[in-house]
Structure formats: structure tokens, C-alpha cells
N, C-alpha and C. Protein backbone atom coordinates (compact mmCIF):
# COMPACT_ATOMS: atom_id res chain seq x y z
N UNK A 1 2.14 6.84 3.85
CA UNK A 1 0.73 7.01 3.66
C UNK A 1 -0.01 6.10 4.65
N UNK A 2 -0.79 6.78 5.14
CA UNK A 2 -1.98 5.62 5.91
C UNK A 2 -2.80 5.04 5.75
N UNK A 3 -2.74 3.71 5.96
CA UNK A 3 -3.60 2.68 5.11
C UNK A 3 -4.65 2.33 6.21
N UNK A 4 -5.87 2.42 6.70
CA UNK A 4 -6.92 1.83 7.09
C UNK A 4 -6.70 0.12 7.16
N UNK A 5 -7.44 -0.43 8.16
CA UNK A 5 -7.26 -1.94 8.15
C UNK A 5 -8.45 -2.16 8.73
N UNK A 6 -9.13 -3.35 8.73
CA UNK A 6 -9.55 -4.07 9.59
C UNK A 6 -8.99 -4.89 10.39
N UNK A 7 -9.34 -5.09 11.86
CA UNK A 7 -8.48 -5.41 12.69
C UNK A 7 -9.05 -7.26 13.11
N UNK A 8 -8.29 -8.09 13.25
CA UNK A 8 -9.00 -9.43 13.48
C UNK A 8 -7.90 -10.13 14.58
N UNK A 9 -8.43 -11.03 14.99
CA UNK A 9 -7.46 -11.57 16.72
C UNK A 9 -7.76 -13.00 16.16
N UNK A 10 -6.61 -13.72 15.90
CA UNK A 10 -6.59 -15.07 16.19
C UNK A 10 -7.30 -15.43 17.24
N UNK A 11 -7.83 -16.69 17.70
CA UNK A 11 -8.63 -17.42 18.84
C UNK A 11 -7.66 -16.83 20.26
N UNK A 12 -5.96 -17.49 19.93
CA UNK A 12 -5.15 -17.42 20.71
C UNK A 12 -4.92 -15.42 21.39
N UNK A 13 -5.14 -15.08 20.28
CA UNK A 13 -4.36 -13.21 20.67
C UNK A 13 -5.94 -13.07 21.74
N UNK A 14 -6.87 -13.94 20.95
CA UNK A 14 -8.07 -12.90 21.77
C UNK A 14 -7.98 -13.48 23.03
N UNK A 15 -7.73 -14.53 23.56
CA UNK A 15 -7.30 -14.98 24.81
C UNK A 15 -6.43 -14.25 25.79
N UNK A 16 -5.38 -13.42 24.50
CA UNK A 16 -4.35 -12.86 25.63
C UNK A 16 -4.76 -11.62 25.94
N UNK A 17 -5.92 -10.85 25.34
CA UNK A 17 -6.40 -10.00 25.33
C UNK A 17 -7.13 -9.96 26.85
N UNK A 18 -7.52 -11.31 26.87
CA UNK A 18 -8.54 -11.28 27.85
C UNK A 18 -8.16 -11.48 29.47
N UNK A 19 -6.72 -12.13 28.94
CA UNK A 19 -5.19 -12.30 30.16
C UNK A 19 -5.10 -10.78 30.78
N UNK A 20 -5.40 -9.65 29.97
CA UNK A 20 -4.57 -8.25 30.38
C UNK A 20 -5.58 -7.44 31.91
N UNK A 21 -4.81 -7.02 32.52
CA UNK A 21 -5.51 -6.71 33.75
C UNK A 21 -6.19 -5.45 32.65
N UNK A 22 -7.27 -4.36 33.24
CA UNK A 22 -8.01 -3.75 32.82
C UNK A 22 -6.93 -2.09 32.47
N UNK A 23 -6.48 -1.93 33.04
CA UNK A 23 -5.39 -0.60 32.73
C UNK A 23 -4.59 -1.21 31.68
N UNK A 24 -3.93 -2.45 31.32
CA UNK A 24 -2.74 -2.77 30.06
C UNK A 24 -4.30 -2.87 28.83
N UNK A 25 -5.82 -3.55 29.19
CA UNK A 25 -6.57 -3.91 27.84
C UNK A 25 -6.56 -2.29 27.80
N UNK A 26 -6.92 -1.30 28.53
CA UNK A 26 -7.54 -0.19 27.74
C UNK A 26 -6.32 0.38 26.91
N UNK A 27 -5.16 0.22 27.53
CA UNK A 27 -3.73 1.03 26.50
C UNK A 27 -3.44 -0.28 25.25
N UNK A 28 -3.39 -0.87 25.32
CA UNK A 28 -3.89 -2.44 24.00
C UNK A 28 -5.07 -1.75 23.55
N UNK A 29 -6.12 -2.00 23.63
CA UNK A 29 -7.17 -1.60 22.80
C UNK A 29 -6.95 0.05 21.99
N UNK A 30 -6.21 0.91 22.99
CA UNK A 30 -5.87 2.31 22.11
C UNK A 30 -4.73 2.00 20.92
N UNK A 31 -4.34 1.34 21.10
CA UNK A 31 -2.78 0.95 20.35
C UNK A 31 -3.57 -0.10 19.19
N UNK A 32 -4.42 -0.59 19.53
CA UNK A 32 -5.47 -1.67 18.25
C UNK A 32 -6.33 -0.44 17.48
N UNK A 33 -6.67 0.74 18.20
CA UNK A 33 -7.65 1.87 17.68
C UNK A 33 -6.68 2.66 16.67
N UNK A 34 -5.30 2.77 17.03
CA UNK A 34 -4.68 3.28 16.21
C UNK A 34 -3.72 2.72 14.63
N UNK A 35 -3.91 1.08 15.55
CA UNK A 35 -3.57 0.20 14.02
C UNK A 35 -4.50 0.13 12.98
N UNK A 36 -5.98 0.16 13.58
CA UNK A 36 -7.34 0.29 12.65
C UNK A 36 -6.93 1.82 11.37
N UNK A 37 -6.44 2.57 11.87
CA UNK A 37 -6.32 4.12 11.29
C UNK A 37 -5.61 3.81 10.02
N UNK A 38 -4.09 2.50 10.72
CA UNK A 38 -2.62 2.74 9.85
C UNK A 38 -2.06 1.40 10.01
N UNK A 39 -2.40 0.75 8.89
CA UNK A 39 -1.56 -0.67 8.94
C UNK A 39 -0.18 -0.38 9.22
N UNK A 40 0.26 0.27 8.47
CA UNK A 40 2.02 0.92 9.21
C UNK A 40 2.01 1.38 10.15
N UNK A 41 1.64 0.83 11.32
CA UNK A 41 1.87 1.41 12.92
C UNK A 41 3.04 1.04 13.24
N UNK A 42 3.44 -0.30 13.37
CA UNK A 42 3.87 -1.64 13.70
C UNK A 42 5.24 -1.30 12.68
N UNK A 43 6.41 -2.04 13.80
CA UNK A 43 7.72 -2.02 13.63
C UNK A 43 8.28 -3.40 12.91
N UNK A 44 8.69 -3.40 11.48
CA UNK A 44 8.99 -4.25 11.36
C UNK A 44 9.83 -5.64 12.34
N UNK A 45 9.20 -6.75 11.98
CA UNK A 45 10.14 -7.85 12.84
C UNK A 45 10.86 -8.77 11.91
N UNK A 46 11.76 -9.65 12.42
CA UNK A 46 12.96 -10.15 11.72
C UNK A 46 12.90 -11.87 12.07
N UNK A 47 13.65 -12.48 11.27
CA UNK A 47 14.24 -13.80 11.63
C UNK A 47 15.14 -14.01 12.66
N UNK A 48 14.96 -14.00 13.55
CA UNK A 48 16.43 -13.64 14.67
C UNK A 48 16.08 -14.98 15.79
N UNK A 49 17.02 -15.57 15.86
CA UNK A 49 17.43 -16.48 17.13
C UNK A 49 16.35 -17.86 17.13
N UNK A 50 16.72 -17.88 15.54
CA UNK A 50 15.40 -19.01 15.46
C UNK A 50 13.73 -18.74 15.86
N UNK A 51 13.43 -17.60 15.83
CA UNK A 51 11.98 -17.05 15.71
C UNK A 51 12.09 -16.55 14.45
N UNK A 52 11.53 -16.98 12.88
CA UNK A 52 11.12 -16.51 12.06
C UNK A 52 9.47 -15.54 12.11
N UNK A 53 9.70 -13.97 12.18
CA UNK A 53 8.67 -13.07 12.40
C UNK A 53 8.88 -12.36 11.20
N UNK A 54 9.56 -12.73 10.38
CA UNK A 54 9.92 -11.78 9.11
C UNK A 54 8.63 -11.19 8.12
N UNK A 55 7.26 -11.61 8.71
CA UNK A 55 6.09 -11.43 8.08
C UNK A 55 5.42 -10.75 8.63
N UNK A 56 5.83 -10.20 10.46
CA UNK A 56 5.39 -9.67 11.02
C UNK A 56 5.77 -8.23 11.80
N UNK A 57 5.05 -7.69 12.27
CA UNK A 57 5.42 -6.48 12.99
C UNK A 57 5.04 -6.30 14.32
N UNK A 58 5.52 -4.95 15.18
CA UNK A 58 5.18 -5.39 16.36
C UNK A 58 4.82 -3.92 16.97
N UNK A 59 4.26 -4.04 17.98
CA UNK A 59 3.76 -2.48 18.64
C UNK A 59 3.56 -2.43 19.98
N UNK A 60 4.62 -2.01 20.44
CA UNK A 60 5.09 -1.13 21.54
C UNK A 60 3.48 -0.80 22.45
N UNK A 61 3.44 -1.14 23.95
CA UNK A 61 2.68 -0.60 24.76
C UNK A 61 3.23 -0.84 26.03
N UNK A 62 2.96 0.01 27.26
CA UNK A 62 2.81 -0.17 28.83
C UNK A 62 4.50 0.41 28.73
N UNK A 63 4.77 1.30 28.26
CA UNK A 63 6.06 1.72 27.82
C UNK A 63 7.12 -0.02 27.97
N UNK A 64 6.65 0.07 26.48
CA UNK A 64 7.58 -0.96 26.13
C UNK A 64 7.75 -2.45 26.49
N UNK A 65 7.25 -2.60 27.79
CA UNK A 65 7.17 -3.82 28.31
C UNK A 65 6.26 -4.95 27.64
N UNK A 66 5.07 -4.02 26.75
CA UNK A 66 4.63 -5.80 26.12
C UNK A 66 4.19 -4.87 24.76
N UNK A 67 3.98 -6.07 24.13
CA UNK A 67 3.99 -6.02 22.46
C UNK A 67 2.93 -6.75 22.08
N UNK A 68 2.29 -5.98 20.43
CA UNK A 68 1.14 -6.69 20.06
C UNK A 68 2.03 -7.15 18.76
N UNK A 69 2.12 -8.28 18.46
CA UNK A 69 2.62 -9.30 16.92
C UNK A 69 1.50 -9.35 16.40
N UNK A 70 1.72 -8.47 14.79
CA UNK A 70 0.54 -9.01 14.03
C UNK A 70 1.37 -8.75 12.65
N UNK A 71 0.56 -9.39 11.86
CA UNK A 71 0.96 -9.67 10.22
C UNK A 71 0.12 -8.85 9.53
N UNK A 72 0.37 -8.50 8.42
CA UNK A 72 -0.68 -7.96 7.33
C UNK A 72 -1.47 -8.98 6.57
N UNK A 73 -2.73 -8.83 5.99
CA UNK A 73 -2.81 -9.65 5.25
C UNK A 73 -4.03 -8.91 4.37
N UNK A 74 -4.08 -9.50 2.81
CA UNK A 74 -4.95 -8.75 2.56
C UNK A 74 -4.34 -7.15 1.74
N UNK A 75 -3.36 -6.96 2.19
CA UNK A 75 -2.97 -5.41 2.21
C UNK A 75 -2.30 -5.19 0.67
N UNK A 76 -3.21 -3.70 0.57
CA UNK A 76 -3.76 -3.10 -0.39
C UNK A 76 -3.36 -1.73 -0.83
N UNK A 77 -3.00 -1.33 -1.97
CA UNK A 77 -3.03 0.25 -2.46
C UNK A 77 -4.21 0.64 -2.75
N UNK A 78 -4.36 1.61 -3.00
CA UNK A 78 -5.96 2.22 -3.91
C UNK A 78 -4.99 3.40 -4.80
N UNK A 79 -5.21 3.51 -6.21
CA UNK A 79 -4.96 4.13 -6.77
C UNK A 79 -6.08 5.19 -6.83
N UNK A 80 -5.98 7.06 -6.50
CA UNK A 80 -7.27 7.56 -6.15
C UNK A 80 -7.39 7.61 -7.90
N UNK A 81 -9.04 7.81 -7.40
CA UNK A 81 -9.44 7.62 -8.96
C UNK A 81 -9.55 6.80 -9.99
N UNK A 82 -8.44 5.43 -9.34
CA UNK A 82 -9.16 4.49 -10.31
C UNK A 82 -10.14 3.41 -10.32
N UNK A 83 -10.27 3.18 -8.70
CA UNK A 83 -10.64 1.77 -8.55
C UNK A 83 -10.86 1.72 -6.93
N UNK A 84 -11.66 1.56 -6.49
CA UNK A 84 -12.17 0.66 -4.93
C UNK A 84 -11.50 -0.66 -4.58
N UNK A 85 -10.68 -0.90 -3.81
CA UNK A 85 -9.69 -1.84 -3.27
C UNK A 85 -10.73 -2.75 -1.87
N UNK A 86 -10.01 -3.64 -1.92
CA UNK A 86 -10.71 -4.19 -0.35
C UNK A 86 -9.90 -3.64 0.95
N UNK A 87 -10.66 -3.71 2.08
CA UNK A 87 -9.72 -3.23 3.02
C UNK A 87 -8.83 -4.22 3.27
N UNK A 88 -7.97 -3.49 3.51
CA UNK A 88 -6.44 -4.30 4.19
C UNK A 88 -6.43 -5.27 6.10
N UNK A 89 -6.50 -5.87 5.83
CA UNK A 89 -6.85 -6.75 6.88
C UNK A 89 -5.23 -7.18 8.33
N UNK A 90 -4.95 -6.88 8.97
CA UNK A 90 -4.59 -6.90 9.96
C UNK A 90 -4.51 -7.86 10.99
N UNK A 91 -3.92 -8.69 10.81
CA UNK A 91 -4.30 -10.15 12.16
C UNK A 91 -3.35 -10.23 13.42
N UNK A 92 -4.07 -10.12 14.60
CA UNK A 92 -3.20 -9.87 15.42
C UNK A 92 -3.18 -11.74 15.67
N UNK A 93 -1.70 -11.76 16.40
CA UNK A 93 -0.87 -13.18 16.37
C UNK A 93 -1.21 -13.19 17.71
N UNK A 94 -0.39 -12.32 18.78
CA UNK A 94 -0.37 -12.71 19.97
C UNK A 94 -0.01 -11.21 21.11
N UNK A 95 0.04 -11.51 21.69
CA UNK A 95 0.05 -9.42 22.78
C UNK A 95 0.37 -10.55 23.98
N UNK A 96 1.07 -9.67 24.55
CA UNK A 96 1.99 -10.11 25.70
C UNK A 96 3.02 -9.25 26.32
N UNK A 97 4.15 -10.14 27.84
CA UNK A 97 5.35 -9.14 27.61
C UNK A 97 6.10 -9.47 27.00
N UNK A 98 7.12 -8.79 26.82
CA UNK A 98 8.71 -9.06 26.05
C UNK A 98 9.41 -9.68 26.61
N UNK A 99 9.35 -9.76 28.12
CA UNK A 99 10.36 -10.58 28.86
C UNK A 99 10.82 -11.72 28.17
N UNK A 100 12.05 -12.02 28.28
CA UNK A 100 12.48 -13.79 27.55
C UNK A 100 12.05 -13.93 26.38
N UNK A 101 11.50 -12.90 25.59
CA UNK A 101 11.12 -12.85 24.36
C UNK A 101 9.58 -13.66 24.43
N UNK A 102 8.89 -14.02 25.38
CA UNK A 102 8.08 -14.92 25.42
C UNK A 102 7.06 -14.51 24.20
N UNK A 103 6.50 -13.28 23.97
CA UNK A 103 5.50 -12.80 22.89
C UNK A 103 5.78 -13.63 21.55
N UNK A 104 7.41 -13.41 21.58
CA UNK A 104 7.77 -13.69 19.89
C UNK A 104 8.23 -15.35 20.33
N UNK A 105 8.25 -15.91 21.01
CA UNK A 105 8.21 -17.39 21.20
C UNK A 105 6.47 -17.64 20.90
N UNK A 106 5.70 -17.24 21.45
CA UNK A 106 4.21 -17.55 21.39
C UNK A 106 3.96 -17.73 19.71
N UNK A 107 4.53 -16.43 19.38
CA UNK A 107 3.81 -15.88 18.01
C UNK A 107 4.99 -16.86 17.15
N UNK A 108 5.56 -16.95 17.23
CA UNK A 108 6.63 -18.25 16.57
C UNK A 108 5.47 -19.52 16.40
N UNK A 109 5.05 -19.97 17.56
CA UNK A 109 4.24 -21.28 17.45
C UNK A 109 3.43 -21.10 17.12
N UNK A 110 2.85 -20.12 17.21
CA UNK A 110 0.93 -20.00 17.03
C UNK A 110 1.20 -20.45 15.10
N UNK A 111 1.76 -19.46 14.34
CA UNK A 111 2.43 -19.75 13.60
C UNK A 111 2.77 -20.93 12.81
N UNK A 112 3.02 -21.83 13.85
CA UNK A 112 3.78 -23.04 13.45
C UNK A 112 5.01 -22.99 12.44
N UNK A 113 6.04 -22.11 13.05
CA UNK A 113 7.29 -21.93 12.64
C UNK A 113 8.06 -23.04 13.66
């Protein structure tokens, strides 16, 4: 099911946002337009190699080469018919490339894991 979110950028993600040459922000910003739609965009992430991300997920852009880390937070069912929920809130951690894992090293610290 697709859950709606509001979308929010740590200080740090909005920085890296602002790192992206203008062709990677506009395919980032489509890939943020489509997390707004569906908190389940985003591929679960794991504890692996001493980066605890087990809270987070991740989403694929520039075929594959960089990734947006964000967490849920906030996140919500609506039962139809019974009740008005808050929206489900979305925090992006950090967007970057994958190379050397550097994204999920960033998003490790930002973190303070």
C-alpha cells in the first residue's frame, strides 16, 4: 500500500543536495517526488560492516551510482473510516555516491552510530 509522507532533509542531506551538479539534483529531486507519493520507495538497509542502517532505507539514482539514506519517522496506518492519522514523515540522512560505501559511512555518523 502507499503511504504519502512528508519529506524533510537534515541540515547535513540538504548540503549534499546542494553538492549535486544540476542533471544528478533534478533526477534526486524526481526520486524525493516519488518518496513524497510512497514511504515504501526505499530498499531496506542493514547492520553490515560496522555501519548500523538497520532503521534506514535507501534509493537508487544516476543508475545506481548514488543513493538517498533516509529513515521513517512518524509513520503511520489510517484505518479507512475510522480515524485521520498524521502524515508519515520521511527524513532524509544523507544522498551521495556509493563508491567506498562513503553515503552509508556519512549516514553512519550523521547518526552518531
Amino acid at each position: 500500500m502507499k503511504i504519502p509522507c512528508t519529506v524533510k532533509f537534515t541540515r547535513l542531506a540538504d548540503d549534499d543536495l546542494d553538492k549535486l551538479s544540476d542533471s544528478l539534483y533534478d533526477e534526486c529531486m524526481n526520486m524525493i517526488d516519488k518518496l513524497e507519493k510512497n514511504i515504501h520507495l526505499g530498499k531496506p538497509l542493514e547492520d553490515k560492516n560496522g555501519k548500523n542502517l538497520s532503521d534506514c532505507y535507501k534509493i537508487y539514482f544516476n543508475n545506481a551510482k548514488y543513493r538517498i539514506v533516509y529513515r521513517k519517522l512518524n509513520e503511520c496506518y489510517q484505518i479507512v473510516g475510522i480515524s485521520e492519522s498524521p502524515k508519515a514523515i520521511s527524513e532524509i540522512i544523507a544522498i551521495g555516491k556509493r563508491d567506498a560505501e562513503q553515503v552509508y559511512i556519512d549516514a553512519t555518523k550523521r547518526l552518531g552510530r
